[in-house]
N, C-alpha and C. Protein backbone atom coordinates (compact mmCIF):
# COMPACT_ATOMS: atom_id res chain seq x y z
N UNK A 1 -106.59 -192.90 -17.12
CA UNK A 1 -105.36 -192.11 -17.15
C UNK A 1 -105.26 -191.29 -15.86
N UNK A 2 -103.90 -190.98 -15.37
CA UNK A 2 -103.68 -190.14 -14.39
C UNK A 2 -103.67 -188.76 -14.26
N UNK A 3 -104.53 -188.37 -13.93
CA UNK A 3 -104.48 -186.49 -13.53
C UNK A 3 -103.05 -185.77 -13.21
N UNK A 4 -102.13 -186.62 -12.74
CA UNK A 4 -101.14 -186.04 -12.38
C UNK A 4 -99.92 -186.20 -13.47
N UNK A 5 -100.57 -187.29 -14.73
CA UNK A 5 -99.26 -186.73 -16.01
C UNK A 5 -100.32 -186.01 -16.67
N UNK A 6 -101.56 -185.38 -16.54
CA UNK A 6 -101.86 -184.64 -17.46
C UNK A 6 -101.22 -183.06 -17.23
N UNK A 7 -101.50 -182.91 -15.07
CA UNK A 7 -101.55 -181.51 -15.14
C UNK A 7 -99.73 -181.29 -15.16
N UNK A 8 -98.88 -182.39 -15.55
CA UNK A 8 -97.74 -181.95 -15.77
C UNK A 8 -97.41 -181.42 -16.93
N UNK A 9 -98.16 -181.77 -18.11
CA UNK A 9 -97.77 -181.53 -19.20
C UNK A 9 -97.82 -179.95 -19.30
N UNK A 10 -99.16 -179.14 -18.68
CA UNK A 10 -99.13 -178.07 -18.62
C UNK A 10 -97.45 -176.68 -18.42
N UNK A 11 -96.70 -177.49 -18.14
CA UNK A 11 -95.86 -176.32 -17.32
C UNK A 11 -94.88 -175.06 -18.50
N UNK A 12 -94.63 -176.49 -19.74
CA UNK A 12 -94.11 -176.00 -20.98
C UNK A 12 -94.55 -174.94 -21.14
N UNK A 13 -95.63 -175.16 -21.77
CA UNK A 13 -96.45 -173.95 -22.49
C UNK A 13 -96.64 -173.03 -21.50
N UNK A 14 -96.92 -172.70 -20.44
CA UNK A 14 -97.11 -171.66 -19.84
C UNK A 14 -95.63 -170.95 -19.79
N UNK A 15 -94.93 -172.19 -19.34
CA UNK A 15 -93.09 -171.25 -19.13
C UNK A 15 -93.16 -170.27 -20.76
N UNK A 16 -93.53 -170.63 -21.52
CA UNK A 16 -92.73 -170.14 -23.43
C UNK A 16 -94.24 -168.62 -23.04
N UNK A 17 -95.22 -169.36 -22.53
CA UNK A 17 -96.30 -168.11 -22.44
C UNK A 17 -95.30 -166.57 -21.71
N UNK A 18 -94.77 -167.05 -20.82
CA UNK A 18 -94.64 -166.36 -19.81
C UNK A 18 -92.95 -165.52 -20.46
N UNK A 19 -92.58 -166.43 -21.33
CA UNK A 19 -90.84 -165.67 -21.81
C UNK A 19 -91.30 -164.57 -22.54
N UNK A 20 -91.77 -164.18 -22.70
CA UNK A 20 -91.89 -162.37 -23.49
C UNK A 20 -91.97 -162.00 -22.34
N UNK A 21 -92.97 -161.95 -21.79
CA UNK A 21 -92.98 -161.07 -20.80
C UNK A 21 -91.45 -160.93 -19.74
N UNK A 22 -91.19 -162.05 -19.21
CA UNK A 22 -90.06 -162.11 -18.92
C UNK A 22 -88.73 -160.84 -19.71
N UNK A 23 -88.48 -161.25 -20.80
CA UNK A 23 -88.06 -160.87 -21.69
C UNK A 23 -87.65 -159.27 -21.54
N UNK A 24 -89.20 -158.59 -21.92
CA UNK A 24 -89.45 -157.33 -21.53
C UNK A 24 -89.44 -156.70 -20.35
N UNK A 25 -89.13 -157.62 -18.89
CA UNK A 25 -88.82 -156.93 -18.08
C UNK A 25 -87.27 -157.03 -17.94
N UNK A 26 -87.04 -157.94 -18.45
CA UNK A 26 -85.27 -158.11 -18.55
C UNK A 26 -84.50 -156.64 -18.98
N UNK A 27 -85.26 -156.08 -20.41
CA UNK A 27 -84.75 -155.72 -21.08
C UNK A 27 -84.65 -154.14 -20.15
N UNK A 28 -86.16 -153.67 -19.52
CA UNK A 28 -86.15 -152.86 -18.81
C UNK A 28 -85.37 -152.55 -17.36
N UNK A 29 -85.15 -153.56 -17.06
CA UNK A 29 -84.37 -153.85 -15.68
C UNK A 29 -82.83 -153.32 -16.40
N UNK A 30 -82.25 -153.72 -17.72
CA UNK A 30 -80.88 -153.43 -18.06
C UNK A 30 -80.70 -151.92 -18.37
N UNK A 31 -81.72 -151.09 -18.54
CA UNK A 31 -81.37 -149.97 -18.25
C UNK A 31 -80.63 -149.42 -17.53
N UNK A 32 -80.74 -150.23 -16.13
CA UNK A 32 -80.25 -149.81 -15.18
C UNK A 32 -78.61 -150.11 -14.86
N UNK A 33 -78.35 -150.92 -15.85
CA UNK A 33 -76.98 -151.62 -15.52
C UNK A 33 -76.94 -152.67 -16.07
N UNK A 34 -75.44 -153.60 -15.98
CA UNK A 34 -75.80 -154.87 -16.44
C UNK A 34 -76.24 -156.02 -15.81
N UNK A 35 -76.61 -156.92 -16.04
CA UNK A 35 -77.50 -158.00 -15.49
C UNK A 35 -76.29 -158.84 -14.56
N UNK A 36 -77.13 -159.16 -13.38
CA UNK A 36 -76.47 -159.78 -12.72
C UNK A 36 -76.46 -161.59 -13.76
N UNK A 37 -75.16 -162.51 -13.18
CA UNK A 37 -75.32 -163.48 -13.72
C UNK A 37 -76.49 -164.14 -13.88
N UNK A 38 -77.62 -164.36 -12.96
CA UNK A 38 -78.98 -165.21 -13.05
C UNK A 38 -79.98 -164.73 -14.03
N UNK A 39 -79.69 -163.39 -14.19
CA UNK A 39 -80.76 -162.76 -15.13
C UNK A 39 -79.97 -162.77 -16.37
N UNK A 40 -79.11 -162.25 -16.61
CA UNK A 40 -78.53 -163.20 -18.19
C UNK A 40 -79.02 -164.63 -18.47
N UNK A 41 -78.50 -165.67 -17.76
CA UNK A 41 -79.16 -166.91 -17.59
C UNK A 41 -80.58 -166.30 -18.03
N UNK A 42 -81.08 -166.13 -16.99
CA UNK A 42 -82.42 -166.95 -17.43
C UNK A 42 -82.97 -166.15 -18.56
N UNK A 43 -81.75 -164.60 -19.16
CA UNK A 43 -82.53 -164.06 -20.73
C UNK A 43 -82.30 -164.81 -21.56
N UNK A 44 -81.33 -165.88 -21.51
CA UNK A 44 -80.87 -166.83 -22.65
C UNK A 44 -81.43 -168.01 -22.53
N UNK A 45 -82.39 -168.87 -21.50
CA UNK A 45 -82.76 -169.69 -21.41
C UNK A 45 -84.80 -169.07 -22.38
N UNK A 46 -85.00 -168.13 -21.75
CA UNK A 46 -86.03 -167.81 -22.37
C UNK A 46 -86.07 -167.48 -23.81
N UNK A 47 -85.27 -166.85 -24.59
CA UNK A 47 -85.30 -166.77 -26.02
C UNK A 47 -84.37 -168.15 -26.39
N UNK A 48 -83.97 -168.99 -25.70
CA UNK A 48 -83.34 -170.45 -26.51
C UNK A 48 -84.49 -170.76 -26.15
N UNK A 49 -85.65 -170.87 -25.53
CA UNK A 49 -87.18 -171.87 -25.51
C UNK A 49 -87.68 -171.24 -27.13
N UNK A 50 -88.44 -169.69 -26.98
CA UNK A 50 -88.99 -169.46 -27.65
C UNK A 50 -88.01 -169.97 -29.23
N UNK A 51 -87.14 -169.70 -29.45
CA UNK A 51 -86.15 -170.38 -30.49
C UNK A 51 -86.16 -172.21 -31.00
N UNK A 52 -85.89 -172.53 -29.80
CA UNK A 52 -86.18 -173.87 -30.10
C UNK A 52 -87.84 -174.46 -30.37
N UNK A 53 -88.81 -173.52 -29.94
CA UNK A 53 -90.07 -174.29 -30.68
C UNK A 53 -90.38 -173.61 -31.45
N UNK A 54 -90.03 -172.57 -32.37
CA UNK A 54 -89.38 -172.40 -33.79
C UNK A 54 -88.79 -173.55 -34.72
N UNK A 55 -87.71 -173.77 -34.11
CA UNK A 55 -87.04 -175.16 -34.65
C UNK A 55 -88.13 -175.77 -34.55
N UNK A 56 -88.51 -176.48 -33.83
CA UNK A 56 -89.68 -177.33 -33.80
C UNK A 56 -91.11 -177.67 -34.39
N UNK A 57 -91.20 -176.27 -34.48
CA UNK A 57 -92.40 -176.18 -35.84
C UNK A 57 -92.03 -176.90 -36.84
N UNK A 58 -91.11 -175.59 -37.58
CA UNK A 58 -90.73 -175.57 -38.97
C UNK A 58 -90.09 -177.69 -39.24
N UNK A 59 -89.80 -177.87 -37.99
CA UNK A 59 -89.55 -179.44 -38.08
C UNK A 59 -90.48 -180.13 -38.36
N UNK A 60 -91.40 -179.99 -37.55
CA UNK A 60 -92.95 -180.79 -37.59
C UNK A 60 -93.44 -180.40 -38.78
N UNK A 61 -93.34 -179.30 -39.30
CA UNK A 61 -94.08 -179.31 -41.05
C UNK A 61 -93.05 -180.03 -42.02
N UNK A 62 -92.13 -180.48 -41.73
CA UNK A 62 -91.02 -181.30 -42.47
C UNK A 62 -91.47 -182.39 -42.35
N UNK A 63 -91.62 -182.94 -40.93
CA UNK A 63 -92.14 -184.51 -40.52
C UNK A 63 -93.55 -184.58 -40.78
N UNK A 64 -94.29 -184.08 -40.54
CA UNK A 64 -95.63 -184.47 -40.34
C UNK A 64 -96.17 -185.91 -40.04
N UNK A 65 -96.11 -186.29 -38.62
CA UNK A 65 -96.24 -187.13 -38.33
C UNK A 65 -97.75 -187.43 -37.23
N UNK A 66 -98.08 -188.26 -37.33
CA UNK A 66 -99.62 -187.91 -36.37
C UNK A 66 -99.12 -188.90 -35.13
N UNK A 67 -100.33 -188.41 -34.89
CA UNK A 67 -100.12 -188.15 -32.86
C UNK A 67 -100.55 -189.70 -33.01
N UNK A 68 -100.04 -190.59 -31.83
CA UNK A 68 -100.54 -191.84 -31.34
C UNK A 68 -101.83 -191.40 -30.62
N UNK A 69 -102.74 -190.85 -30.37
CA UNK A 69 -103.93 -190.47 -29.90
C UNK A 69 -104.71 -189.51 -30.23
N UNK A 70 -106.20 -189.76 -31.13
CA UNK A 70 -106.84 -188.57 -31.02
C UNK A 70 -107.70 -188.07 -29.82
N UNK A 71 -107.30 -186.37 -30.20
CA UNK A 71 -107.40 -186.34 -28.58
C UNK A 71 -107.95 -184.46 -29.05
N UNK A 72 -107.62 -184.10 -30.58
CA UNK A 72 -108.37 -182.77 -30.98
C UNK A 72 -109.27 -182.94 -32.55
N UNK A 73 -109.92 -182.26 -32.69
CA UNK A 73 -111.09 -182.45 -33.52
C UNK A 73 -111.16 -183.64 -34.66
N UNK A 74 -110.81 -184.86 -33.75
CA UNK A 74 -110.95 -186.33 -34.62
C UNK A 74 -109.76 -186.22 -35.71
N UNK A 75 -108.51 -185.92 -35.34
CA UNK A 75 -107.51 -186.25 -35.73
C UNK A 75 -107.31 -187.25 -36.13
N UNK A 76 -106.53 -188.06 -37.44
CA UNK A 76 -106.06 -189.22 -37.45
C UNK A 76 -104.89 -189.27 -36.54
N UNK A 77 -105.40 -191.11 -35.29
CA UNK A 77 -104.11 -191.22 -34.85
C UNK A 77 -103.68 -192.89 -34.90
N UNK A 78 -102.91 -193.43 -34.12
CA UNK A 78 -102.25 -194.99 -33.96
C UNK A 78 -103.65 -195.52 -33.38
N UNK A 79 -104.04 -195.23 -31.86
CA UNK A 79 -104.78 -195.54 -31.11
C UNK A 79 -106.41 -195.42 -31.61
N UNK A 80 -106.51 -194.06 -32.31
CA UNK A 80 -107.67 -193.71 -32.41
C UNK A 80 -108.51 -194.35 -33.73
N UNK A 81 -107.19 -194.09 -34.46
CA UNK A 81 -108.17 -194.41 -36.01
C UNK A 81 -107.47 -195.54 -36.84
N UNK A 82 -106.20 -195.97 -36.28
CA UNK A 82 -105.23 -196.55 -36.95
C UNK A 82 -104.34 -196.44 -37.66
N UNK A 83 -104.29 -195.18 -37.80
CA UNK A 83 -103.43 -194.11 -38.74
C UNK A 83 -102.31 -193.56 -38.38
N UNK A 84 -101.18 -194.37 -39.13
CA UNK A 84 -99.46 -194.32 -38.65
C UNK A 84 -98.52 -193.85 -39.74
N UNK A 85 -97.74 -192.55 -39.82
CA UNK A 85 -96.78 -192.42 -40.49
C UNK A 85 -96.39 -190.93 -40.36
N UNK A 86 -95.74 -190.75 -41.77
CA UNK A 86 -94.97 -189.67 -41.29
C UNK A 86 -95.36 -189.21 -43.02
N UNK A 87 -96.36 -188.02 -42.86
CA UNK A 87 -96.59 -186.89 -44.56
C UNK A 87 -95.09 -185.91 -44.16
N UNK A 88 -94.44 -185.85 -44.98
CA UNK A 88 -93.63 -184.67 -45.05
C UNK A 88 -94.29 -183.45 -45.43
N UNK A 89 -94.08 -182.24 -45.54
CA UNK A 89 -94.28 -180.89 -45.76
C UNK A 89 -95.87 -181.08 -45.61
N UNK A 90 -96.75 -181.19 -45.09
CA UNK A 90 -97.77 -181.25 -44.61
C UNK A 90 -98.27 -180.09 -43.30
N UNK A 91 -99.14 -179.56 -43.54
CA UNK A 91 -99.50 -178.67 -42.12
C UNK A 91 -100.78 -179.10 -41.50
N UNK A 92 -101.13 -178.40 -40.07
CA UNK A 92 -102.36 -179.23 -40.14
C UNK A 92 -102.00 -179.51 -38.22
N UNK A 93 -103.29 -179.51 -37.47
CA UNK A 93 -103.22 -180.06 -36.05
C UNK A 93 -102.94 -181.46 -36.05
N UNK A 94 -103.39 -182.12 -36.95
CA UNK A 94 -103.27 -183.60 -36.91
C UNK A 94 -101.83 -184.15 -37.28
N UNK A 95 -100.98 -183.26 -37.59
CA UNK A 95 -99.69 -184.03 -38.32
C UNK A 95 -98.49 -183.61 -37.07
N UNK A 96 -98.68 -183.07 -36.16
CA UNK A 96 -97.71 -181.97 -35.71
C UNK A 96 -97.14 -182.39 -34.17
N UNK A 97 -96.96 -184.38 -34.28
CA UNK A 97 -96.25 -184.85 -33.14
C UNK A 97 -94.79 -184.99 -33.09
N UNK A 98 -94.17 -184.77 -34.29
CA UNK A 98 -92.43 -185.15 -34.30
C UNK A 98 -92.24 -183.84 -34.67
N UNK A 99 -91.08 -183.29 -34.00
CA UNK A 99 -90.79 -183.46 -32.38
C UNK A 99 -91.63 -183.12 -31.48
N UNK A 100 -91.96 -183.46 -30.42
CA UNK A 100 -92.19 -182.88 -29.39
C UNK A 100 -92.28 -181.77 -29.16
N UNK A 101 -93.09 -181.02 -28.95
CA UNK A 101 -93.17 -179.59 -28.47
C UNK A 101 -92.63 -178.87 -27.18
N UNK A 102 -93.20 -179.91 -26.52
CA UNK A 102 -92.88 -179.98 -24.51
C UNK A 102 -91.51 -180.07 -24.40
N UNK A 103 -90.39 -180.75 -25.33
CA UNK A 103 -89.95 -181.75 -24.79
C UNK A 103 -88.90 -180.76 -25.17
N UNK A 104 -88.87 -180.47 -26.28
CA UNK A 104 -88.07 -179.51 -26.85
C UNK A 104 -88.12 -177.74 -26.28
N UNK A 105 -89.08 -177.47 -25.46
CA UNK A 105 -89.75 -176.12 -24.97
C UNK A 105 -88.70 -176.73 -23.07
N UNK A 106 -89.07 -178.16 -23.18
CA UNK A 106 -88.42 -178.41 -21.43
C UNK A 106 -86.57 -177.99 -21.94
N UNK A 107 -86.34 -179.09 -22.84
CA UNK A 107 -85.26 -178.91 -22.50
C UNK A 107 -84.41 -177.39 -22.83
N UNK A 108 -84.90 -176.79 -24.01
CA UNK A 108 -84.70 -175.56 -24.57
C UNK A 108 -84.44 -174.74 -23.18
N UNK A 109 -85.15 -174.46 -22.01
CA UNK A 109 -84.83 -173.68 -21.10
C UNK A 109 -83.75 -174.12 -20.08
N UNK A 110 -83.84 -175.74 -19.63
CA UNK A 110 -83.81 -176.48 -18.54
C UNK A 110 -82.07 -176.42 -19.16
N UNK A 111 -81.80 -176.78 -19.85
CA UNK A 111 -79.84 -177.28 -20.81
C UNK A 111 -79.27 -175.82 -20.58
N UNK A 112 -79.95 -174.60 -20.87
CA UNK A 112 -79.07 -173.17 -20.47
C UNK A 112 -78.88 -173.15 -19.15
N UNK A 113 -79.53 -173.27 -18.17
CA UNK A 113 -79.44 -173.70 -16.77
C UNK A 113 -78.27 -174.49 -16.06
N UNK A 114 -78.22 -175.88 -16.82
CA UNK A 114 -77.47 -176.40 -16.54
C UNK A 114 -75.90 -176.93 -16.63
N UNK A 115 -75.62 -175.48 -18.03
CA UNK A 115 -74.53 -175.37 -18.60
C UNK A 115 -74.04 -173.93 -17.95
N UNK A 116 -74.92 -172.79 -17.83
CA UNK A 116 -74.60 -171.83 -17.30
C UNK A 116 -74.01 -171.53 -15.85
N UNK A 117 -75.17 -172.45 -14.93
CA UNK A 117 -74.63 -172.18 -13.77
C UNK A 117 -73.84 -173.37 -12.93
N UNK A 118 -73.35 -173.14 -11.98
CA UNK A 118 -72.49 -173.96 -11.02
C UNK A 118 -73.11 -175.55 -11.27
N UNK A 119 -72.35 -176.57 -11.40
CA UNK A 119 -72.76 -178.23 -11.54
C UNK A 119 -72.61 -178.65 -10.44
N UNK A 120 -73.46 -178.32 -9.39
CA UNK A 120 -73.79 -178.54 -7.75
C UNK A 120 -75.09 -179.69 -8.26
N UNK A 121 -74.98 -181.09 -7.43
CA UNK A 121 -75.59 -181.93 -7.04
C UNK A 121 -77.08 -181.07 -6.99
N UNK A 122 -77.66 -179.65 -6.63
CA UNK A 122 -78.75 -179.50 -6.04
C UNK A 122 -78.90 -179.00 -7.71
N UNK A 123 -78.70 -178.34 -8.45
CA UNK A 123 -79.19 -178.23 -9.80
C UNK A 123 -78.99 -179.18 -10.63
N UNK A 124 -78.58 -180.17 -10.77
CA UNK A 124 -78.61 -181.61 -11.43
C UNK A 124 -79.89 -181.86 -10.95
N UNK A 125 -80.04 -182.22 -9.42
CA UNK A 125 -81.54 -182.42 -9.11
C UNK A 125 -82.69 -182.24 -9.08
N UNK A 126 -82.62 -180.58 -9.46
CA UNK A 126 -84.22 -180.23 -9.62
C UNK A 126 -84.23 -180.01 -10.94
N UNK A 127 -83.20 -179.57 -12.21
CA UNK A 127 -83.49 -180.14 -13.29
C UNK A 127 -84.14 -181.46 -13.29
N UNK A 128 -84.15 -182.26 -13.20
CA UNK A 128 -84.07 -183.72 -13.42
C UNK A 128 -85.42 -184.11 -12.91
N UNK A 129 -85.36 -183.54 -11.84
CA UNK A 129 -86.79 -183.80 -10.75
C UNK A 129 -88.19 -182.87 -11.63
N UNK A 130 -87.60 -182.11 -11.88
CA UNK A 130 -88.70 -181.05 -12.77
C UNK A 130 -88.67 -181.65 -14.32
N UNK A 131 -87.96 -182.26 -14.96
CA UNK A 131 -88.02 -182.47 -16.43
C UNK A 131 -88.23 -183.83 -16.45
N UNK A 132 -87.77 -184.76 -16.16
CA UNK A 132 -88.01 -186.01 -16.19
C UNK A 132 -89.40 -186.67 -16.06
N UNK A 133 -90.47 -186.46 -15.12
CA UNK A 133 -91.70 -186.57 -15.05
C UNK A 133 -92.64 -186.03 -16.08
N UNK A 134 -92.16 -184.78 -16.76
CA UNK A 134 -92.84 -183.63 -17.46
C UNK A 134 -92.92 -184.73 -18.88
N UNK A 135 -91.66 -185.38 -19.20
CA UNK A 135 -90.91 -185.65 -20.31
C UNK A 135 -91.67 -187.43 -20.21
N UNK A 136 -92.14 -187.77 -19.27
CA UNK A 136 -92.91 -189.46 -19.21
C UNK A 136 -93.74 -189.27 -19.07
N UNK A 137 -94.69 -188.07 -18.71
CA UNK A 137 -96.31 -187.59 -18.50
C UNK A 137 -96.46 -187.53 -20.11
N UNK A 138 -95.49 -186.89 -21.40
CA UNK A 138 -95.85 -187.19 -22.44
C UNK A 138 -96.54 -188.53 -23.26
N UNK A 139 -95.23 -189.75 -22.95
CA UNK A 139 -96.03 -190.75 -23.50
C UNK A 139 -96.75 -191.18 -22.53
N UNK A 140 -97.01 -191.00 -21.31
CA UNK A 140 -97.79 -191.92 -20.08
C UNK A 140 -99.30 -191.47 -20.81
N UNK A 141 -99.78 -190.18 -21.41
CA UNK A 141 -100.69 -189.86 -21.45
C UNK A 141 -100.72 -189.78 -23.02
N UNK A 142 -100.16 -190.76 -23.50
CA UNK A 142 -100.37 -191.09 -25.87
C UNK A 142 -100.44 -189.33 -26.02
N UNK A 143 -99.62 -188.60 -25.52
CA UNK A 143 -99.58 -187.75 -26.50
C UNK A 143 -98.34 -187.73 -27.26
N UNK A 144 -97.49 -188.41 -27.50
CA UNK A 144 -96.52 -188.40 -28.05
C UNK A 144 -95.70 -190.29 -28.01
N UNK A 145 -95.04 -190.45 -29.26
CA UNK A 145 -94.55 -191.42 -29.10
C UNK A 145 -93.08 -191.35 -28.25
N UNK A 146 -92.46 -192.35 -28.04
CA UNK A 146 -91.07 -192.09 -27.72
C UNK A 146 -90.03 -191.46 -28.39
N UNK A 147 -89.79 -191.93 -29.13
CA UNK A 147 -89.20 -191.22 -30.24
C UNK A 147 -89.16 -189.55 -30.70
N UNK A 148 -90.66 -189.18 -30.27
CA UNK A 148 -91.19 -187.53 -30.38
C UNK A 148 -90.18 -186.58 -29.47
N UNK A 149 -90.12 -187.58 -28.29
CA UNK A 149 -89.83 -187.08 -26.94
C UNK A 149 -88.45 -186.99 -27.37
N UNK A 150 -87.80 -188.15 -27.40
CA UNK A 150 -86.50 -188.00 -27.68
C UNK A 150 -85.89 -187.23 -28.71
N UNK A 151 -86.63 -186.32 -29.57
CA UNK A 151 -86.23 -185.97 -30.66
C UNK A 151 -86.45 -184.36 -30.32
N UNK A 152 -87.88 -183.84 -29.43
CA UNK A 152 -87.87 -182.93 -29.54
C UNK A 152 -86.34 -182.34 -28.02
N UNK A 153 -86.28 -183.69 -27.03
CA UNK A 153 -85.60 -183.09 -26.50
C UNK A 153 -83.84 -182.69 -26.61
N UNK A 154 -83.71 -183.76 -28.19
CA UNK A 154 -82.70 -182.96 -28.48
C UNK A 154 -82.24 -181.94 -29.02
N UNK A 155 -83.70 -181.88 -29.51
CA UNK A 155 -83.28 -180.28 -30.41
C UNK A 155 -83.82 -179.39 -29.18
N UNK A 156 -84.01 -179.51 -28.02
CA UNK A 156 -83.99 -178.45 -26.97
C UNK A 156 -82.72 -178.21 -26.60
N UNK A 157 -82.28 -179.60 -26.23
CA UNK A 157 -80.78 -179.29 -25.68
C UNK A 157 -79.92 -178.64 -27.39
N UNK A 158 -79.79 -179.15 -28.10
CA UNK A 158 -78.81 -178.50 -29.20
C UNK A 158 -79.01 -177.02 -28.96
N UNK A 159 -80.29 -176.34 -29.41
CA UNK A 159 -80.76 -174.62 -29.03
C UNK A 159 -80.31 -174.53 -28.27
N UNK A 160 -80.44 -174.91 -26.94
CA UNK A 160 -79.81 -174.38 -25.74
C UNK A 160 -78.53 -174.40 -25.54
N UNK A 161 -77.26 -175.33 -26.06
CA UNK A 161 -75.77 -175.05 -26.04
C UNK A 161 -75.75 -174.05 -26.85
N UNK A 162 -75.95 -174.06 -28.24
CA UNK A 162 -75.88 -172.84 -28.86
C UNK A 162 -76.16 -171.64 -28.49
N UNK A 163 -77.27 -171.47 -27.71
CA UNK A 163 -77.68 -170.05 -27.07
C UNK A 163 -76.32 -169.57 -25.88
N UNK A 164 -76.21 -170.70 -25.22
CA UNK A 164 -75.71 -170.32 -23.79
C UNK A 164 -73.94 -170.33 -24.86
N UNK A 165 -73.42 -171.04 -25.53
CA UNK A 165 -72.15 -170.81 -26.12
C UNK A 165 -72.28 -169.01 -26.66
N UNK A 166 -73.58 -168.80 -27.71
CA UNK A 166 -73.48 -167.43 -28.21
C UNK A 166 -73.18 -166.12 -27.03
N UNK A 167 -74.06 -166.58 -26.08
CA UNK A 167 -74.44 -165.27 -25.04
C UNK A 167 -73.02 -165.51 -23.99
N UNK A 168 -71.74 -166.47 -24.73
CA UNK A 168 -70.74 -166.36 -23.40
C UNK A 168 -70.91 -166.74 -22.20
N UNK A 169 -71.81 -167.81 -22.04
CA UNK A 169 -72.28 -168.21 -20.85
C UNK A 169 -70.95 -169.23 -20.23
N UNK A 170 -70.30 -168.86 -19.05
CA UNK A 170 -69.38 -169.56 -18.80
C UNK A 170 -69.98 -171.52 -18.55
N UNK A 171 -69.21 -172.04 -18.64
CA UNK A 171 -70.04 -173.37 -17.88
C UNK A 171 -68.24 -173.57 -16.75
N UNK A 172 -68.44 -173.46 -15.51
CA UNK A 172 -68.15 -173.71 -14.73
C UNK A 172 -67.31 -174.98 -14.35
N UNK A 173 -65.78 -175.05 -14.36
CA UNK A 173 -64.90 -175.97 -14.65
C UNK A 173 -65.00 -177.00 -13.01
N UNK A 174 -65.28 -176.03 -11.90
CA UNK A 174 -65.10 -176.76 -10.37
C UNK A 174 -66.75 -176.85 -10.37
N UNK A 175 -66.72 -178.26 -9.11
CA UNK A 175 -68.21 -178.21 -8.91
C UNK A 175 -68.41 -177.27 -7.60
């Protein structure tokens, strides 16, 4: 396997690590006034992440589906043990691949972004350039099936219109 879809997978989880904190300086910075447009953005892209892997849990204990790879304390998986399906209401490290975590945590931030601000060729691109690799380092490296991916990243993007519609986020009619 490649080192370079593993250390991508990393970026999710640190971004959702890093939204409180974020968060709390947001909130302190508005003391001062109101937020310029980018910092709204990015307060609504950070609580639509932490929100959407909420959704995402409470999903995955609905699905309970196991990972195509064991890969934490001898999990049943496809690859590992032969073990394919989907327990509903089930909890547990081993059940907790549909949806996607990443995928739904990428798009959850990455969709407020791209609805909020200006639809310039250069933010189409580094969305895309930044999520797209993140989002094939999943199955490149059996942690997720296709399907995971595609599922958690729609319930990123759904959270995220909803967030950026609630918070009045214009989406920008000229490019």
């Amino acid at each position: 396997k490649f080192q370079v879809f593993r250390w991508l997978t990393y970026p999710p989880p640190e971004v959702q690590n890093w939204s409180a904190l974020v968060l709390t300086i947001l909130m302190i910075r508005r003391a001062w006034g109101p937020f310029l447009h980018w910092q709204k953005v990015l307060l609504v892209a950070c609580l639509s992440l932490i929100v959407a892997d909420d959704f995402r849990i409470s999903l995955g204990d609905v699905c309970g589906r196991y990972w195509p790879d064991t890969w934490t304390h001898d999990n049943p998986s496809l690859i590992g043990t032969g073990a394919y399906g989907f327990h509903p209401f089930q909890r547990g490290d081993d059940i907790g691949s549909f949806p996607s975590g990443h995928a739904c945590r990428i798009l959850g931030f990455a969709t407020v972004w791209l609805i909020a601000m200006p639809r310039s060729r250069t933010v189409q691109v580094v969305v895309i350039v930044l999520c797209a690799p993140m989002l094939v380092s999943l199955v490149a490296m059996n942690y997720h099936f296709v399907s995971d991916v595609i599922a958690g990243s729609v319930l990123g993007g759904i959270v995220a219109t909803y967030a950026a519609h609630l918070a009045r986020l214009e989406m920008p009619l000229n490019n």
